[in-house]
N, C-alpha and C. Protein backbone atom coordinates (compact mmCIF):
# COMPACT_ATOMS: atom_id res chain seq x y z
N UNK A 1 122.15 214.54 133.08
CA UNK A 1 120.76 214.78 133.42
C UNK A 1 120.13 215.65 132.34
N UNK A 2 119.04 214.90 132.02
CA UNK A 2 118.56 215.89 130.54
C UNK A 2 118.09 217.28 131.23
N UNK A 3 117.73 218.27 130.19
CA UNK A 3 117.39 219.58 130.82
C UNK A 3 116.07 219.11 130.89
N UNK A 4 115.02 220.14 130.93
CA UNK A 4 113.60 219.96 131.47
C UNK A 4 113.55 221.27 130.39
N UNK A 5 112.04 221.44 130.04
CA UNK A 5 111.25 222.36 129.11
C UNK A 5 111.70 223.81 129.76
N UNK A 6 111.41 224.20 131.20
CA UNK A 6 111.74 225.25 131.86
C UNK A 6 112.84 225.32 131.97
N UNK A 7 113.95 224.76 131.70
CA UNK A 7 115.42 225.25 131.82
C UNK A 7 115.77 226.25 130.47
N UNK A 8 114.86 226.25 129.22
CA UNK A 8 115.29 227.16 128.41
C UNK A 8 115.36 228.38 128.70
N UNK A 9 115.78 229.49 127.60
CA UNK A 9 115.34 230.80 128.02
C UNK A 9 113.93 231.02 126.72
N UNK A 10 113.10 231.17 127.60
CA UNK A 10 111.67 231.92 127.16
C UNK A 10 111.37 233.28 126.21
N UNK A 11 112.96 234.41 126.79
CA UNK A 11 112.90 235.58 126.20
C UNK A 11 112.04 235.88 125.07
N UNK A 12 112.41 234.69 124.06
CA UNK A 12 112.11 235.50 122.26
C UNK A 12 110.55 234.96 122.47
N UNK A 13 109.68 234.67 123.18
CA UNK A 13 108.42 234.61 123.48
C UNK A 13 107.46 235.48 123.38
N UNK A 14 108.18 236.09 124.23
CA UNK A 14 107.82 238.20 124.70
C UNK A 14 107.91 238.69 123.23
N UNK A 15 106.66 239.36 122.43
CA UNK A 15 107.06 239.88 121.43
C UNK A 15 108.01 241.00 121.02
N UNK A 16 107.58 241.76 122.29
CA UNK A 16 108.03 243.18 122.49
C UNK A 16 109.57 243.11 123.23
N UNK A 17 109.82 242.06 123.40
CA UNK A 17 111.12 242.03 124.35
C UNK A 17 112.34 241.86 123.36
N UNK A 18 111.72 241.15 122.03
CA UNK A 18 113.02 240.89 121.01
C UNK A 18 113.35 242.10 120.37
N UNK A 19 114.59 241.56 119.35
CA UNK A 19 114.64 242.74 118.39
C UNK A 19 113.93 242.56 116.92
N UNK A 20 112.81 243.17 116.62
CA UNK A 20 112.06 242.89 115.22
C UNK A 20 112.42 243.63 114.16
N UNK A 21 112.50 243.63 113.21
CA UNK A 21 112.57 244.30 111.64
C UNK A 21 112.90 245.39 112.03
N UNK A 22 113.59 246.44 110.91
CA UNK A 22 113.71 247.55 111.20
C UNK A 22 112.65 247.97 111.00
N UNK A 23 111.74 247.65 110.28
CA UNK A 23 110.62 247.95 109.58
C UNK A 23 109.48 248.27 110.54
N UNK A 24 109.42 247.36 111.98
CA UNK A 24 108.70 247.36 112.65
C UNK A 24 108.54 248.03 113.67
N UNK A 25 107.04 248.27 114.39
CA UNK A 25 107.60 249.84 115.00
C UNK A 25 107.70 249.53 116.34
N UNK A 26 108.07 250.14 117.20
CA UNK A 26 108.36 249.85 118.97
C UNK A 26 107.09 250.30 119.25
N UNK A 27 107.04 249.02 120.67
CA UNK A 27 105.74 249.04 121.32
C UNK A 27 105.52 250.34 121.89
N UNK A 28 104.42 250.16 122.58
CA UNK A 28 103.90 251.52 123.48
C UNK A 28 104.68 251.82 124.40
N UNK A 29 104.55 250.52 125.01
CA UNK A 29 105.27 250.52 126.44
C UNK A 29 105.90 248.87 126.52
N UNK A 30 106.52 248.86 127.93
CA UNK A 30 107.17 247.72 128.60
C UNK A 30 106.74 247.93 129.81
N UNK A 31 107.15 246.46 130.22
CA UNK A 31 106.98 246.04 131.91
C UNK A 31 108.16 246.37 132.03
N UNK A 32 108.46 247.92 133.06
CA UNK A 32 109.83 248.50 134.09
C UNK A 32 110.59 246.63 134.67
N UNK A 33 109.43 245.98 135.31
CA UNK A 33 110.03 244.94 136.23
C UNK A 33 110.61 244.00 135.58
N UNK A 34 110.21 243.57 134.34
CA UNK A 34 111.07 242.78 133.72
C UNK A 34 111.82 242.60 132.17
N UNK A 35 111.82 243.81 131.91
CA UNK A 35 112.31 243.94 130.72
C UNK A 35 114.32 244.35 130.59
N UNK A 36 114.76 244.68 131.85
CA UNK A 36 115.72 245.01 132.49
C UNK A 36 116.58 243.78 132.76
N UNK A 37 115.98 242.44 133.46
CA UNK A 37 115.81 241.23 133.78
C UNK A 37 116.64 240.53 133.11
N UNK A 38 115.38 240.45 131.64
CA UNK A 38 115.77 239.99 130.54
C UNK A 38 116.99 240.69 129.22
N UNK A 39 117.56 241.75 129.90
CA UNK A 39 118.33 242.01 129.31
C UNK A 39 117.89 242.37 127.69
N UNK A 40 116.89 243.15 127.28
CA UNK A 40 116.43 242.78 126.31
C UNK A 40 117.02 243.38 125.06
N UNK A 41 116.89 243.42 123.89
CA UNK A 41 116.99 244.52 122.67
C UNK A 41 115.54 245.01 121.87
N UNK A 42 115.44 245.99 122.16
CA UNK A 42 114.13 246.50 120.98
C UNK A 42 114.75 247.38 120.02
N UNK A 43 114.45 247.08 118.48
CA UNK A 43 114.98 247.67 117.85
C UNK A 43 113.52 248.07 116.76
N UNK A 44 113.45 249.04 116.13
CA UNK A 44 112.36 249.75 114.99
C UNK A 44 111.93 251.08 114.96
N UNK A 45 111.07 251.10 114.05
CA UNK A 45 110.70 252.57 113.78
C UNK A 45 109.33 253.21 115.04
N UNK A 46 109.47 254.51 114.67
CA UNK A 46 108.39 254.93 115.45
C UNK A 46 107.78 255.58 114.51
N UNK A 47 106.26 256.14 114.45
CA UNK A 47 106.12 257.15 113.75
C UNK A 47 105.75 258.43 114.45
N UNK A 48 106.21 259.70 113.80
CA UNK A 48 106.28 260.80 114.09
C UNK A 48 104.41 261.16 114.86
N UNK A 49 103.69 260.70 114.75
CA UNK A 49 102.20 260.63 115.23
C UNK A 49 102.47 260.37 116.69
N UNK A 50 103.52 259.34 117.14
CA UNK A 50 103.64 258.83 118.77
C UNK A 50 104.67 259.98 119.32
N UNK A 51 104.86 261.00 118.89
CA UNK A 51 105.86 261.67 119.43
C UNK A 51 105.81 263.73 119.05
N UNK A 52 104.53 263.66 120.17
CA UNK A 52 103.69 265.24 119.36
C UNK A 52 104.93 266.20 119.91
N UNK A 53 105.81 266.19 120.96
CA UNK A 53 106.66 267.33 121.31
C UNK A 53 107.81 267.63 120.46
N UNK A 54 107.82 266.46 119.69
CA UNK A 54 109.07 266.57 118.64
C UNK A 54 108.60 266.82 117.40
N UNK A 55 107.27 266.53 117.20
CA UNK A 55 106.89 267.30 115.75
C UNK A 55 106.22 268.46 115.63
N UNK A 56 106.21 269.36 116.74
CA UNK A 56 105.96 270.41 117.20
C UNK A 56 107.06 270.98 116.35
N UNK A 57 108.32 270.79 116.48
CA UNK A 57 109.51 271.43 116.10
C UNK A 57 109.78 271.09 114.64
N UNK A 58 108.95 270.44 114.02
CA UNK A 58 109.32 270.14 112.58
C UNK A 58 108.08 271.14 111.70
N UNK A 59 108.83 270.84 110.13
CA UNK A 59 107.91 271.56 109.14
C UNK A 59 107.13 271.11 108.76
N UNK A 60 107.16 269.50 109.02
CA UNK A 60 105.66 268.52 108.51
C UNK A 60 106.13 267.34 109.10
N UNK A 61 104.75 266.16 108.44
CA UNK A 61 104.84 265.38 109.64
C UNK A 61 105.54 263.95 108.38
N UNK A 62 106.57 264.69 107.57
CA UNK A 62 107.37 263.82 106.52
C UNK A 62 109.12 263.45 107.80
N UNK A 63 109.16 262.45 107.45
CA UNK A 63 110.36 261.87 108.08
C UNK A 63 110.06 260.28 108.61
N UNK A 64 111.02 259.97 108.88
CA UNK A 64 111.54 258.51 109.80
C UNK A 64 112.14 258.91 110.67
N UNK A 65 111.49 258.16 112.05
CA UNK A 65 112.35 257.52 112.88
C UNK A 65 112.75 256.12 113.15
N UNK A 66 114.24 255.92 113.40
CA UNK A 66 114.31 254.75 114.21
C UNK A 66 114.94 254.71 115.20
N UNK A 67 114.83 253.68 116.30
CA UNK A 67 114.99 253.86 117.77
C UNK A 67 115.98 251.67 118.03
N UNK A 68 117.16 252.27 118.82
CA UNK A 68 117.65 250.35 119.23
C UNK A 68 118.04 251.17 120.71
N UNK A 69 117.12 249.99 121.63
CA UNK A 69 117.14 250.32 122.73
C UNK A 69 117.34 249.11 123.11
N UNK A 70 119.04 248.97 123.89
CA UNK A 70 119.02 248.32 125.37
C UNK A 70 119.03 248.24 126.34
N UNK A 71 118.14 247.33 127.14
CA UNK A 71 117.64 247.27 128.71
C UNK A 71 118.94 246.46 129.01
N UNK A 72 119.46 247.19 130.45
CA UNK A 72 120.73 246.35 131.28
C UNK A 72 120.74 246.82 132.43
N UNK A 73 121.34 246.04 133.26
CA UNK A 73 121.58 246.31 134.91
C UNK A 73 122.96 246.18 134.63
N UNK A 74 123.23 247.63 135.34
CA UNK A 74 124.74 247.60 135.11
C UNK A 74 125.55 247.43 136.58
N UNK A 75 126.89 246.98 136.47
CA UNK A 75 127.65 246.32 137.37
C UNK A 75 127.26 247.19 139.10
N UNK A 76 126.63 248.06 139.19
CA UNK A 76 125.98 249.27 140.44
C UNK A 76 124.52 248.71 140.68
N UNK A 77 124.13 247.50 139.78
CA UNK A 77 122.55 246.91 139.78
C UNK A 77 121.54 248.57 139.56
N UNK A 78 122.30 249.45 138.67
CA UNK A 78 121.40 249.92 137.97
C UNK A 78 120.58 249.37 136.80
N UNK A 79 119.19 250.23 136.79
CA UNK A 79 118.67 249.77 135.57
C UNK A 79 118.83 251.14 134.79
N UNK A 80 119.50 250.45 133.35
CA UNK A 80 119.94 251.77 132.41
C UNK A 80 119.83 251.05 130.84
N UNK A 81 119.40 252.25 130.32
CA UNK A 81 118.79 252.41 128.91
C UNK A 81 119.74 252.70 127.83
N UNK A 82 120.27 251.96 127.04
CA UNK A 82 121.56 252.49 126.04
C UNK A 82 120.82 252.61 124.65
N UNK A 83 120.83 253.27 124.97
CA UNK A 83 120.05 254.12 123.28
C UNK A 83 120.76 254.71 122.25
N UNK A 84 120.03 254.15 121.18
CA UNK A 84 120.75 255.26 119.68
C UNK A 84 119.28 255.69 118.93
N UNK A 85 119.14 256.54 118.57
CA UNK A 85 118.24 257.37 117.91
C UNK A 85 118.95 257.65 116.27
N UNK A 86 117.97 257.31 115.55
CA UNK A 86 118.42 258.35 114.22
C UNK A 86 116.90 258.54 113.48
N UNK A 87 116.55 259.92 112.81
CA UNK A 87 115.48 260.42 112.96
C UNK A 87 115.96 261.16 111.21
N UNK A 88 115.59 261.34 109.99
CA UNK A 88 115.24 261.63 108.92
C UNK A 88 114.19 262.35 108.59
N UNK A 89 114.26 264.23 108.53
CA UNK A 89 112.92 264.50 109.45
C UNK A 89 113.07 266.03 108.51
N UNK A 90 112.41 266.82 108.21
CA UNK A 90 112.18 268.18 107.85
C UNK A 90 111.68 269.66 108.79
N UNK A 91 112.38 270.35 109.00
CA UNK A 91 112.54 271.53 109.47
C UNK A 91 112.88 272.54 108.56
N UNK A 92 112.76 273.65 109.25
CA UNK A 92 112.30 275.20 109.20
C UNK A 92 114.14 275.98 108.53
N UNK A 93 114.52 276.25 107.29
CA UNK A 93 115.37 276.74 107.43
C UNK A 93 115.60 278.00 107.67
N UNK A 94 116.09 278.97 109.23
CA UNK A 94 115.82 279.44 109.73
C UNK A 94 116.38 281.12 109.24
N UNK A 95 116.82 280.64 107.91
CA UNK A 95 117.06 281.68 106.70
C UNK A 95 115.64 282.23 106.25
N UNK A 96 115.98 280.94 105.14
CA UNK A 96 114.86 281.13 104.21
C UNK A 96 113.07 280.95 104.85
N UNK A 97 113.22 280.37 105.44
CA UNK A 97 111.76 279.95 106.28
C UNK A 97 111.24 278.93 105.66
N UNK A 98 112.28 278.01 104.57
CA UNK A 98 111.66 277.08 103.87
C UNK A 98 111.81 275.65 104.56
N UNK A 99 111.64 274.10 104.16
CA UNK A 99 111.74 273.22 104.67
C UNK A 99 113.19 272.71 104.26
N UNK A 100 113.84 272.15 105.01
CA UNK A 100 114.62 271.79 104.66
C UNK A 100 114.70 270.09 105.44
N UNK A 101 116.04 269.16 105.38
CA UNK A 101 116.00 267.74 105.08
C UNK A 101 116.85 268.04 106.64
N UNK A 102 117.01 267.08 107.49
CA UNK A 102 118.19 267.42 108.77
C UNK A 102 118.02 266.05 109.22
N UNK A 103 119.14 265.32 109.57
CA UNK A 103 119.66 264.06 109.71
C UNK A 103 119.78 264.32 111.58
N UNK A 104 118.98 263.12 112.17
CA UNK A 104 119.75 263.70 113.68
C UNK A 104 119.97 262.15 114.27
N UNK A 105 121.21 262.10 114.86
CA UNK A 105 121.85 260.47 115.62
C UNK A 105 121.90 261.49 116.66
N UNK A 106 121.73 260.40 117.45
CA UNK A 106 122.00 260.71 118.96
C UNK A 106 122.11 259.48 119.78
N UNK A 107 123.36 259.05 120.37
CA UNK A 107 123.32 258.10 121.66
C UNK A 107 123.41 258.76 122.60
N UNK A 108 122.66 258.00 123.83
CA UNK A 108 122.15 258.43 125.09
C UNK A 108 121.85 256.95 126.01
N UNK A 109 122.74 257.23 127.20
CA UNK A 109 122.57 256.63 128.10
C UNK A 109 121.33 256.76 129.66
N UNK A 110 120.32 256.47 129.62
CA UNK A 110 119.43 256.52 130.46
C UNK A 110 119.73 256.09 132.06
N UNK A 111 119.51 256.28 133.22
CA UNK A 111 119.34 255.43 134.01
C UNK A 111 118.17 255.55 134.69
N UNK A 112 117.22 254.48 135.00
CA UNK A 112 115.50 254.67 135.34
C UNK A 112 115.69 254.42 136.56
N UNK A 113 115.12 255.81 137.20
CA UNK A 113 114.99 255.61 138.68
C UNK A 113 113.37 255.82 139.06
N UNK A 114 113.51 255.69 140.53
CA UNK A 114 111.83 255.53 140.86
C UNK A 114 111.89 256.73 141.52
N UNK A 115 112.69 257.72 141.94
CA UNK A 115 112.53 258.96 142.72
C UNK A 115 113.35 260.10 142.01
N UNK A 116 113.07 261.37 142.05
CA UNK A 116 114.23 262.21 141.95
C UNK A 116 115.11 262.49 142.97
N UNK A 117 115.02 261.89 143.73
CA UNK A 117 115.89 262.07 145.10
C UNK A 117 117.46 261.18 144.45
N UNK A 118 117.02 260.04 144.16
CA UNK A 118 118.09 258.93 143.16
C UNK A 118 118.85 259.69 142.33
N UNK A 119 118.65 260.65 141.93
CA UNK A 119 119.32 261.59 140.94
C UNK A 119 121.01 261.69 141.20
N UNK A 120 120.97 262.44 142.95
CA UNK A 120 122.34 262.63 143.45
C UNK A 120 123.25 262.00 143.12
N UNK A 121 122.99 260.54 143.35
CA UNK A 121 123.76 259.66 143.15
C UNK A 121 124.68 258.73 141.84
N UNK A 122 124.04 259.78 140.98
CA UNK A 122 124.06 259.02 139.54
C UNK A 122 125.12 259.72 138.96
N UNK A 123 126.07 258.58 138.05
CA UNK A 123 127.36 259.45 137.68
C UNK A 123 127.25 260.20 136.37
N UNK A 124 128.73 260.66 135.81
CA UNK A 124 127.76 261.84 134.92
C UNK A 124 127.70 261.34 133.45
N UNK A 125 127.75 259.96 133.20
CA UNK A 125 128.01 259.63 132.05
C UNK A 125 126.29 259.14 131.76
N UNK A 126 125.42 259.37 133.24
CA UNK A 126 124.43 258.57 133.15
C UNK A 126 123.33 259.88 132.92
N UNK A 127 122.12 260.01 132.54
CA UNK A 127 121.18 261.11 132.44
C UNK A 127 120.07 259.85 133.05
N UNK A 128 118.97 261.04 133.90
CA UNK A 128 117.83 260.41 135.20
C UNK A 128 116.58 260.03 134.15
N UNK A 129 116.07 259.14 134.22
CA UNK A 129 114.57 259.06 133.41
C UNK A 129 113.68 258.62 134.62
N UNK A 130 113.33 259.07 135.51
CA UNK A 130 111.79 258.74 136.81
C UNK A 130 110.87 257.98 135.71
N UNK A 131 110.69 257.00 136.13
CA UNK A 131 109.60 256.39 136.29
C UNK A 131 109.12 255.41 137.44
N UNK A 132 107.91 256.35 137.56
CA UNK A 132 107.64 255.33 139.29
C UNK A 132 106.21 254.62 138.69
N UNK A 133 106.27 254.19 137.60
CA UNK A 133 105.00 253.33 137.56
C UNK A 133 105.62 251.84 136.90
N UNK A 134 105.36 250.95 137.09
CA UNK A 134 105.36 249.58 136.86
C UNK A 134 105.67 249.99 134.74
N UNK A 135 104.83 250.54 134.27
CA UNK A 135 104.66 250.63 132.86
C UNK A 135 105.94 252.22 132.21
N UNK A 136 106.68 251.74 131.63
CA UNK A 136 107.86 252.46 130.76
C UNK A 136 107.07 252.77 129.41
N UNK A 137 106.68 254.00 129.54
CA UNK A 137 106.05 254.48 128.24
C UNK A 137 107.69 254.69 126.75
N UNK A 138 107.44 253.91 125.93
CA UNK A 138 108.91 254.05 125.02
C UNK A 138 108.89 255.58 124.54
N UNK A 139 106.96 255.66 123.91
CA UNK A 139 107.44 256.46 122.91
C UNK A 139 107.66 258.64 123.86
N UNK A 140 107.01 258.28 125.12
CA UNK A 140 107.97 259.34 126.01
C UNK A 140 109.40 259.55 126.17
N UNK A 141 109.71 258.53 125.89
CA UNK A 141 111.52 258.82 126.04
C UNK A 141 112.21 259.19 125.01
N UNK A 142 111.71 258.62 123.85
CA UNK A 142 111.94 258.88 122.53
C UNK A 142 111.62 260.23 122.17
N UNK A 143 110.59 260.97 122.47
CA UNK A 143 110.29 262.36 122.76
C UNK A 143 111.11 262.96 122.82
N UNK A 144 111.40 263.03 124.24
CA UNK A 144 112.01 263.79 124.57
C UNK A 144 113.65 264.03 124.10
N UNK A 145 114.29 262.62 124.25
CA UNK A 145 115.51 262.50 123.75
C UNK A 145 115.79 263.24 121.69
N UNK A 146 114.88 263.09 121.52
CA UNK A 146 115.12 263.46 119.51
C UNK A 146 114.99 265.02 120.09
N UNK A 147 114.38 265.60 121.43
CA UNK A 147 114.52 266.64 121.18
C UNK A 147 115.50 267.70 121.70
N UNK A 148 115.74 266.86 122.87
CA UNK A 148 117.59 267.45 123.05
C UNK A 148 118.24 267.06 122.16
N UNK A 149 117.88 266.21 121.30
CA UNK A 149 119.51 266.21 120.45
C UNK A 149 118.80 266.96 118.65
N UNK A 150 118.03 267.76 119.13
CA UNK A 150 117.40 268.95 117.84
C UNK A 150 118.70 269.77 117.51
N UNK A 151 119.44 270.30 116.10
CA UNK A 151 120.23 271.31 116.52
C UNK A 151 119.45 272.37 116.93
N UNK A 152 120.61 273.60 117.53
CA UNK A 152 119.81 274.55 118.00
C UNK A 152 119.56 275.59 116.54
N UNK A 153 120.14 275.78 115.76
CA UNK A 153 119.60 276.54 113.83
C UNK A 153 120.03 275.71 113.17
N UNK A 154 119.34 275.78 112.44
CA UNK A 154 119.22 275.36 110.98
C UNK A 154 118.93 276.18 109.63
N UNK A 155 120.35 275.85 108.63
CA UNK A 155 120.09 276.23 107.54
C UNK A 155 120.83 275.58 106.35
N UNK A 156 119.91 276.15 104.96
CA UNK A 156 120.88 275.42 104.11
C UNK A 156 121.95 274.92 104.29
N UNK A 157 122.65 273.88 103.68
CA UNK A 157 124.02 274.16 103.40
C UNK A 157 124.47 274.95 102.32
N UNK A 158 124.11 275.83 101.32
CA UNK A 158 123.83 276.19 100.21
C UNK A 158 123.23 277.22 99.85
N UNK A 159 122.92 278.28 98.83
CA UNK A 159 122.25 279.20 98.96
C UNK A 159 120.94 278.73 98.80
N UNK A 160 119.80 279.47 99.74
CA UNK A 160 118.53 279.27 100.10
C UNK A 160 117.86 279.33 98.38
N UNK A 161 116.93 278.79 98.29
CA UNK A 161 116.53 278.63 96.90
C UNK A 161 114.94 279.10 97.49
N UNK A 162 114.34 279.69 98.91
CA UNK A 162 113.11 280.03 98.85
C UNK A 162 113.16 281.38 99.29
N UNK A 163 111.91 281.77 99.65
CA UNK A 163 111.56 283.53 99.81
C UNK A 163 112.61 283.65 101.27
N UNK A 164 113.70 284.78 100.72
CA UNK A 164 114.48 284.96 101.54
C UNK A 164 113.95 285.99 103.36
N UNK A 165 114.31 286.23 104.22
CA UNK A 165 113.80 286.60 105.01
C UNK A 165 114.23 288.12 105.60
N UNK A 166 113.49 288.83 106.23
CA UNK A 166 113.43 290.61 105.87
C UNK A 166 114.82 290.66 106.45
N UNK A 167 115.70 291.59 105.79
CA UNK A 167 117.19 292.20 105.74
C UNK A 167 118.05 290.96 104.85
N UNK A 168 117.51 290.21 104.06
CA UNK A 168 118.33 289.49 103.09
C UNK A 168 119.38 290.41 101.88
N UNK A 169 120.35 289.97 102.19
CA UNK A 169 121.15 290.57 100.95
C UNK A 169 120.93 290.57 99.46
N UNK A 170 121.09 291.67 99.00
CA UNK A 170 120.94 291.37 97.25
C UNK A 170 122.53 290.34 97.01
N UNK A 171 122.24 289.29 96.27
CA UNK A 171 122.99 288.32 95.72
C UNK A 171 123.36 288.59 93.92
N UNK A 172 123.04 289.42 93.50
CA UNK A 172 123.08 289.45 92.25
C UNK A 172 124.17 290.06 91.56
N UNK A 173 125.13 290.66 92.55
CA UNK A 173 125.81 291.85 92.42
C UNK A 173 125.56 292.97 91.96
N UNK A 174 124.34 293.61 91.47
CA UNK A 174 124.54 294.57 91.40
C UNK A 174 124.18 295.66 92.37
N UNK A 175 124.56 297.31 92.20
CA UNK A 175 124.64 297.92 93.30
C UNK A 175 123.19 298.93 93.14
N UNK A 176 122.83 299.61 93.76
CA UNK A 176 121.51 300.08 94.17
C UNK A 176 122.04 301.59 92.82
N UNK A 177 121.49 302.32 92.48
CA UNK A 177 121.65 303.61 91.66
C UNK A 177 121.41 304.40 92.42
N UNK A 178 122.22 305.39 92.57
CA UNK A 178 121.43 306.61 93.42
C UNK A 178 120.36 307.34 92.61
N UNK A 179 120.20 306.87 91.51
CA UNK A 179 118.26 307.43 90.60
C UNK A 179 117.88 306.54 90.01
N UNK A 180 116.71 306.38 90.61
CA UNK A 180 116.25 304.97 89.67
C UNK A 180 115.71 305.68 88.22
N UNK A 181 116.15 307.11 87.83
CA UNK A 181 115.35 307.56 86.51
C UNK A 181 113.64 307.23 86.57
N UNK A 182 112.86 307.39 87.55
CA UNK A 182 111.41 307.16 87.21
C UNK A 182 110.83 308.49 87.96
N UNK A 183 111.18 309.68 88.01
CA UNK A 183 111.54 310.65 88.54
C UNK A 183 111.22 310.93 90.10
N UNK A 184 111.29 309.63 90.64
CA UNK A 184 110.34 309.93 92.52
C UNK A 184 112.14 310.62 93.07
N UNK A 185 112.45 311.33 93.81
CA UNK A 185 113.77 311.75 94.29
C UNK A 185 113.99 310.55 95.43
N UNK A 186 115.18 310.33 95.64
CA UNK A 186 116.23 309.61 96.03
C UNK A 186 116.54 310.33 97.68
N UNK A 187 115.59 309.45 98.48
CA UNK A 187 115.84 309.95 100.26
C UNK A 187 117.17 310.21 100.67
N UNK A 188 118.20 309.18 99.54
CA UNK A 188 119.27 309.91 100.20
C UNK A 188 120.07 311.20 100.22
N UNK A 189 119.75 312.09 98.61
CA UNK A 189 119.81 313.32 98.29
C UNK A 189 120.39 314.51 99.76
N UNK A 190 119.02 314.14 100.24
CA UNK A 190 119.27 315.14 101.41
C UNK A 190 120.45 314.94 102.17
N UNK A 191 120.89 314.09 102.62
CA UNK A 191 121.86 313.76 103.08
C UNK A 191 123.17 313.75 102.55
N UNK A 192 123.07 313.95 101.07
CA UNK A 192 124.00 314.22 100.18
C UNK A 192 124.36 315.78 100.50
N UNK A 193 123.38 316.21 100.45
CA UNK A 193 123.06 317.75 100.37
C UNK A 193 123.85 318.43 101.30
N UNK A 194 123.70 317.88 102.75
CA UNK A 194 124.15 318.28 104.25
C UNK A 194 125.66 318.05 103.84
N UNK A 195 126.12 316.95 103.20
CA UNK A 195 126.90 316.68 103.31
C UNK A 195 128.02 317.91 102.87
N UNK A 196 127.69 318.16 101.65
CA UNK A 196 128.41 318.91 100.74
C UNK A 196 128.71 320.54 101.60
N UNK A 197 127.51 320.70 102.42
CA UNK A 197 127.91 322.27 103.11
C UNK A 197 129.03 321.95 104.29
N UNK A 198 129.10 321.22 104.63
CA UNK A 198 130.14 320.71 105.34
C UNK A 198 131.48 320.32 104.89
């Protein structure tokens, strides 16, 4: 019996439902009701403009993100989000106060519930994302997730090459003089002084 036109699968129809270029950036949003369904892959960039809580934490608005997100119902007929994040991005080195380059991957497993009550029940390999509206905002999740997986400091790997920050060490080796010869006296004197009657 031949198939019929509707026996295909439709999926790669849905623009937003495939996986496009890396090049290309993830939609706004998805339909919660059927993007899960379809089992889908979205894979691309975001730009740092769709995601103000995470560039809050950066030194400028220089970097890449990219985001591969799959939609699945898992064997519990959950709906859950398997995510990888990797983000190419500039921050604060918390030395020097200069910018520095910081690489961040992060996989993360989602599971989208419609209540926080659903929470209890969820095992621990899974983290809660509520959404009780029909519409899955992407670039909210993406948010939030680049920003738990922020380290908590940052610094060089290397010696800081900018204006170092107040109580920085002299690096030069040499040691302080007890007279600098420009004749102002030396605060520590006095203390020299005490010392010696003792």
């Amino acid at each position: 019996m031949p198939l019929s036109a509707d026996s295909f699968d439709r999926r790669a129809l849905d623009a937003y439902y495939c996986a496009p270029m890396a090049d290309t950036q993830i939609p706004d949003h998805v339909d919660a009701r059927k993007i899960f369904v379809q089992q889908a892959l979205i894979e691309g960039g975001i730009p740092l403009s769709r995601l103000p809580r995470f560039r809050e934490t950066l030194a400028d608005e220089q970097g890449k993100v990219q985001v591969r997100l799959h939609f699945i119902i898992d064997d519990e007929y959950r709906r859950v989000i398997e995510g990888k994040l990797t983000a190419q991005v500039h921050v604060l080195c918390q030395r020097c106060l200069e910018p520095m380059d910081v690489l961040i991957e992060e996989a993360f497993s989602l599971a989208v519930l419609e209540t926080e009550a659903q929470m209890a029940n969820l095992p621990k390999r899974l983290d809660p994302w509520v959404c009780e509206d029909t519409k899955l905002v992407l670039a909210d999740l993406v948010d939030e997730q680049l920003i738990l997986a922020m380290p908590i400091v940052s610094y060089h790997k290397g010696q800081c090459t900018g204006p170092m920050s107040f109580g920085e060490k002299n690096t030069s080796g040499d040691k302080a003089a007890p007279d600098s010869g420009n004749g102002k006296a030396n605060p520590f004197d006095i203390l020299r002084t005490l010392k010696d009657k003792h």
